[in-house]
C-alpha atoms as a PDB file:
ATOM      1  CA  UNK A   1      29.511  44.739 -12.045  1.00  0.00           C
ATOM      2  CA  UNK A   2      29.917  44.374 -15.934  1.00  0.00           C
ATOM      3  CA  UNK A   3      28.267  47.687 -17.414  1.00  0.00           C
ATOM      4  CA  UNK A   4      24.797  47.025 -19.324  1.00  0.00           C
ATOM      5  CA  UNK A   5      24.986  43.269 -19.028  1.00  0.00           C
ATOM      6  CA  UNK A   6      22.637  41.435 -16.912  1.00  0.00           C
ATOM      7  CA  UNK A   7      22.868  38.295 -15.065  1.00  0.00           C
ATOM      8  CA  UNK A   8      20.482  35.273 -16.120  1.00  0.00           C
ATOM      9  CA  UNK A   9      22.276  32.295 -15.082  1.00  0.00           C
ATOM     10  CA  UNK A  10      25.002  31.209 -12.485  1.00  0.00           C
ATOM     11  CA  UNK A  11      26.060  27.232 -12.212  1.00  0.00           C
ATOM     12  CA  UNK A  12      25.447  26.304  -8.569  1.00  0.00           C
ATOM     13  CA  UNK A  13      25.559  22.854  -9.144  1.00  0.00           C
ATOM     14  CA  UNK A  14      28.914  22.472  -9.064  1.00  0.00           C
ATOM     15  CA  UNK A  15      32.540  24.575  -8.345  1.00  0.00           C
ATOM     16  CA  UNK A  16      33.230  25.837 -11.990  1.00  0.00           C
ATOM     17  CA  UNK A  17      32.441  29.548 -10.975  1.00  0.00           C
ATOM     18  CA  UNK A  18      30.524  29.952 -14.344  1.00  0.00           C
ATOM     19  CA  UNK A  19      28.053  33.031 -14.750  1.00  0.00           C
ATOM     20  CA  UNK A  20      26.125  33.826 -17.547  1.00  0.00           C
ATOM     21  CA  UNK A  21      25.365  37.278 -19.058  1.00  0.00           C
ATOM     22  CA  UNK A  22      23.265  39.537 -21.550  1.00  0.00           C
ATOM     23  CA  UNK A  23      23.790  42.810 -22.292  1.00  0.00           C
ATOM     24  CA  UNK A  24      21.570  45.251 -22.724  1.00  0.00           C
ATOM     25  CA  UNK A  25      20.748  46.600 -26.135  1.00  0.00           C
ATOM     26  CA  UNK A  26      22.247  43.711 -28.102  1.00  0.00           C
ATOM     27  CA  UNK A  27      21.585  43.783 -31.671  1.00  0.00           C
ATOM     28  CA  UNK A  28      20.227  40.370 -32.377  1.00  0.00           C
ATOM     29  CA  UNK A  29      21.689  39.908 -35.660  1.00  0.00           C
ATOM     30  CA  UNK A  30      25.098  39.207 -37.618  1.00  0.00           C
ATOM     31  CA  UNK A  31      25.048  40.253 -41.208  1.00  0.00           C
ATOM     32  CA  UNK A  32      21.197  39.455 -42.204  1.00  0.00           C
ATOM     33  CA  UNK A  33      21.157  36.514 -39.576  1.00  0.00           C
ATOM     34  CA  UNK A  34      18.627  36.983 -37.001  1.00  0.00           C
ATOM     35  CA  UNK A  35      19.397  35.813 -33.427  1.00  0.00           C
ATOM     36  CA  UNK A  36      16.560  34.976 -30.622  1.00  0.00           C
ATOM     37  CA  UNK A  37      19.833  35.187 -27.688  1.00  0.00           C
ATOM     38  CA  UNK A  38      23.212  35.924 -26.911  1.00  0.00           C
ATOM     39  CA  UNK A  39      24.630  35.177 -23.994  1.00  0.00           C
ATOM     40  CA  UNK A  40      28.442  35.412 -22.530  1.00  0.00           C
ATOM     41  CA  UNK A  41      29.927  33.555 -19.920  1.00  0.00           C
ATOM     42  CA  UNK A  42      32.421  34.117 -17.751  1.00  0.00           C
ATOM     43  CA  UNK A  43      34.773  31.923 -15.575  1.00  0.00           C
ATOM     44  CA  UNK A  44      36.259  33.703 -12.003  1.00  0.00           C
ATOM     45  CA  UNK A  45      35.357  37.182 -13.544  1.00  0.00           C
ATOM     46  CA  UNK A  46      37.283  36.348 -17.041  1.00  0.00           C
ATOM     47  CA  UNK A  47      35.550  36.477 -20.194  1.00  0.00           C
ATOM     48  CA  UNK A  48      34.901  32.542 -21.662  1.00  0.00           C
ATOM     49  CA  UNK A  49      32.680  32.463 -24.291  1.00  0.00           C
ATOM     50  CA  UNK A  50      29.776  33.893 -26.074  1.00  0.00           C
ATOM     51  CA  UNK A  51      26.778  31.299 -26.850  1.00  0.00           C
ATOM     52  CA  UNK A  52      24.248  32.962 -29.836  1.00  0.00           C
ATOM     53  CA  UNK A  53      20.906  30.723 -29.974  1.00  0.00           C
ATOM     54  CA  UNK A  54      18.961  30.976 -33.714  1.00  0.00           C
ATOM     55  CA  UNK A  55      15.923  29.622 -35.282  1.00  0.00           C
ATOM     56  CA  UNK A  56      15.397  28.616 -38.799  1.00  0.00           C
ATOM     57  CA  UNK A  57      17.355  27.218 -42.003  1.00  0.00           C
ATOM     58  CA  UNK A  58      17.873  30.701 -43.604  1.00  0.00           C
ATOM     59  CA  UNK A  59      19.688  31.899 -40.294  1.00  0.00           C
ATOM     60  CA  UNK A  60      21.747  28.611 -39.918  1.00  0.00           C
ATOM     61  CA  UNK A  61      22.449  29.167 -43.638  1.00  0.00           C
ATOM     62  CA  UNK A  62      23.138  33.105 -43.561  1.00  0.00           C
ATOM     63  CA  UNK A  63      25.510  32.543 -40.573  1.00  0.00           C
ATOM     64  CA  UNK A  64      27.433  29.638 -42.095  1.00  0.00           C
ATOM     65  CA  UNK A  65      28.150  31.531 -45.205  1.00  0.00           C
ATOM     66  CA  UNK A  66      29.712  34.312 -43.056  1.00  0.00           C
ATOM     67  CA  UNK A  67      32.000  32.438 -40.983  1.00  0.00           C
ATOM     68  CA  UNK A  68      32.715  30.022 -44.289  1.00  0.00           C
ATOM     69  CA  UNK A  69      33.938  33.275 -45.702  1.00  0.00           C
ATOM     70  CA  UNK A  70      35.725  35.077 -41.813  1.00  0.00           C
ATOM     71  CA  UNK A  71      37.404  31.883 -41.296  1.00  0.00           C
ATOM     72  CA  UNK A  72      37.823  29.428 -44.138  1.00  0.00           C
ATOM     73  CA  UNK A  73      37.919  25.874 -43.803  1.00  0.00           C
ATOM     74  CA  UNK A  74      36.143  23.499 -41.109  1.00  0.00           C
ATOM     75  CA  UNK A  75      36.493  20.271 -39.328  1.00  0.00           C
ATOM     76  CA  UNK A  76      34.172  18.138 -40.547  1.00  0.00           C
ATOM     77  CA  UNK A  77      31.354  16.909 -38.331  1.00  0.00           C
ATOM     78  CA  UNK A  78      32.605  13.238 -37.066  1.00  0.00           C
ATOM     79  CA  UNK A  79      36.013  14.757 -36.392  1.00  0.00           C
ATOM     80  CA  UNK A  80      34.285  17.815 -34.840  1.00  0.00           C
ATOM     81  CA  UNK A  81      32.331  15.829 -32.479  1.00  0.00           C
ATOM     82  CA  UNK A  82      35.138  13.277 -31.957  1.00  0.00           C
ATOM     83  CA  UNK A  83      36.853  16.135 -30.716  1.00  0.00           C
ATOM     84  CA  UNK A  84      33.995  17.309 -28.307  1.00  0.00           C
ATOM     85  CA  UNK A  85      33.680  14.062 -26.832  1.00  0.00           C
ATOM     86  CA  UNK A  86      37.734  13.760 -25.995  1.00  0.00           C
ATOM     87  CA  UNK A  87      37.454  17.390 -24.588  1.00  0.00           C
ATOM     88  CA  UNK A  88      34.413  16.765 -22.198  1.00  0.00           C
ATOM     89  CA  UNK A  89      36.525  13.133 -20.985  1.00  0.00           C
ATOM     90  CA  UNK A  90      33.670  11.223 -22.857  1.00  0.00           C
ATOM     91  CA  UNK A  91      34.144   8.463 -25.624  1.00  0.00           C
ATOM     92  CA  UNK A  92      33.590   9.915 -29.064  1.00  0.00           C
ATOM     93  CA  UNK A  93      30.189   8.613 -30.083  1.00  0.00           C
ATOM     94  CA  UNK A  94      29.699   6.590 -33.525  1.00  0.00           C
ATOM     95  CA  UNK A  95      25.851   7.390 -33.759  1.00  0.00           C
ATOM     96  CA  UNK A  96      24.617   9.953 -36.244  1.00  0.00           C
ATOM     97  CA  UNK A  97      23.056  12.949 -35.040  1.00  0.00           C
ATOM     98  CA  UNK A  98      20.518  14.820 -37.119  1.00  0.00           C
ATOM     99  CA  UNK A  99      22.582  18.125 -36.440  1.00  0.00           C
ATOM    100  CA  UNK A 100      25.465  19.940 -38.856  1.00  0.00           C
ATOM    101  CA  UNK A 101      28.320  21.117 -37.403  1.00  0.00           C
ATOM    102  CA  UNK A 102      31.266  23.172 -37.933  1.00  0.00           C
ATOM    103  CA  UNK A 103      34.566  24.296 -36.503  1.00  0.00           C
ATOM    104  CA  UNK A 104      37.016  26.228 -36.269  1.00  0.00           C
ATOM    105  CA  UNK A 105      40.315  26.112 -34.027  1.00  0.00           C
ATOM    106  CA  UNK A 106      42.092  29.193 -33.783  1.00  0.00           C
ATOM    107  CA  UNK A 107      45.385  29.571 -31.930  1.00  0.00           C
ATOM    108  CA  UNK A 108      42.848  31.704 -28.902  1.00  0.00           C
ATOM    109  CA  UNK A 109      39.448  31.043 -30.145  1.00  0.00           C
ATOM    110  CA  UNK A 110      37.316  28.206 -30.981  1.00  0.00           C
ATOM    111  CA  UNK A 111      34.286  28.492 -33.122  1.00  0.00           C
ATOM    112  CA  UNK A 112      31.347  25.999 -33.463  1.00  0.00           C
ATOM    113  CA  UNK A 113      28.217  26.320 -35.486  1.00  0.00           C
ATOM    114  CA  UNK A 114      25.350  24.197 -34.719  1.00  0.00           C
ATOM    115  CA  UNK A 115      22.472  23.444 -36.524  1.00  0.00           C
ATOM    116  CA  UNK A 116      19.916  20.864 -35.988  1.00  0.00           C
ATOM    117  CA  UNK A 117      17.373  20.328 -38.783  1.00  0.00           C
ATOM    118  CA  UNK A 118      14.867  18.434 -36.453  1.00  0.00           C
ATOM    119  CA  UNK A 119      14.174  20.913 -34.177  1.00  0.00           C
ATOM    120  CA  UNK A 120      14.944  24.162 -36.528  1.00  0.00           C
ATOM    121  CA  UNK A 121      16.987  25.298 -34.052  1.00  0.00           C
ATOM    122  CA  UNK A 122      20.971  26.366 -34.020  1.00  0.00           C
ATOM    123  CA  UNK A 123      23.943  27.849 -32.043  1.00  0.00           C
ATOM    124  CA  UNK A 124      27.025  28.932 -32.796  1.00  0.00           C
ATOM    125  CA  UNK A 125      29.689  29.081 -29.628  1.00  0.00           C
ATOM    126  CA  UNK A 126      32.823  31.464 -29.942  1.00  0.00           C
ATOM    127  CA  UNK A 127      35.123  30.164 -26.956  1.00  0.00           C
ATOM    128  CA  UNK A 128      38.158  31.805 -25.421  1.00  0.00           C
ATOM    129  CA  UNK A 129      40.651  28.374 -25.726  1.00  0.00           C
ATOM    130  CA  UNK A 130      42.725  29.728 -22.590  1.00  0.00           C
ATOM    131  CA  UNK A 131      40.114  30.459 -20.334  1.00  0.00           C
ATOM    132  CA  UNK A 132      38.820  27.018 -21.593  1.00  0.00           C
ATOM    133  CA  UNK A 133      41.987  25.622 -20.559  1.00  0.00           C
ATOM    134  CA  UNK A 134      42.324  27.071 -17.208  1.00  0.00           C
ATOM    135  CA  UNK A 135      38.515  26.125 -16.435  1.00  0.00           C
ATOM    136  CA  UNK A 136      39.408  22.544 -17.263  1.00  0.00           C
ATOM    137  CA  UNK A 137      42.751  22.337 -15.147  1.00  0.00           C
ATOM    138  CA  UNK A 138      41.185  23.979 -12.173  1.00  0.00           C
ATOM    139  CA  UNK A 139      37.891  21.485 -12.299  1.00  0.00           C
ATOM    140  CA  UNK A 140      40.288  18.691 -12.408  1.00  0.00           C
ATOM    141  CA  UNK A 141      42.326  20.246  -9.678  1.00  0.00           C
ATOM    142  CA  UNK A 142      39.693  20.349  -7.290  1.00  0.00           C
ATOM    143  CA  UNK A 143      37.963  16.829  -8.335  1.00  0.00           C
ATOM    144  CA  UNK A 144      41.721  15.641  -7.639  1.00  0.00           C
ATOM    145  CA  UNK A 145      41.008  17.333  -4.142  1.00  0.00           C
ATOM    146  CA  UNK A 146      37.628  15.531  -3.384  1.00  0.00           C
ATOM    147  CA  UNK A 147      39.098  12.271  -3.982  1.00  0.00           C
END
């Protein structure tokens, strides 16, 4: 058991092992941003990602200004969500969504800031890129199998 964090999700629906945390005492903020959830994942007891829901421009605005300034400079939004839609095996979509994104590929960590302006509602997803990896070759391993 992970100390202070508390399950709220597991995906049953399929064999990707996937279980989703919170932790107990979070402070629902980063910098002056203020958060409404985070939750972490993890994949076969490893540690994939953390997913941070937000609501409101100033947030999306507050929290893009910090990781503008942590990490520097972005994939643009077509190329971001080009990229999402190779990723998930999907062809990359040429219709405009109302949402801004941003990215950023590190050499263990991807970063991706949502924001959609519709809804007033954002996320921002900090992923480990080798537990991704190993997620994605053992799904594909065992839809290999089922065939």
């Amino acid at each position: 058991m992970l100390k202070d964090m508390e399950k709220v999700e597991q995906d049953k629906t399929s064999n990707t092992h996937l279980v989703w945390y919170t932790k107990k005492g979070d402070t629902l903020a980063i910098g002056k941003a203020k958060l409404e959830n985070i939750f972490y994942s993890f994949w076969m007891g490893k540690f994939e990602s953390v997913w941070i829901d937000f609501k409101g421009e100033e947030n999306f605005e507050t929290l893009k200004k910090e990781l503008f300034e942590r990490f520097g400079k972005v994939l643009e939004s077509e190329e971001l969500m080009k990229r999402r839609h190779i990723e998930a095996g999907r062809e990359p979509s040429t219709t405009k969504h109302a949402e801004e994104f941003y990215g950023w590929w590190g050499k263990n960590t991807d970063v991706v800031l949502s924001y959609s302006k519709d809804r007033h509602m954002g996320t921002l997803d900090i992923r480990s890129t080798i537990i991704s990896e190993e997620r994605r070759a053992y799904e594909k391993e065992k839809e290999k199998e089922k065939r």
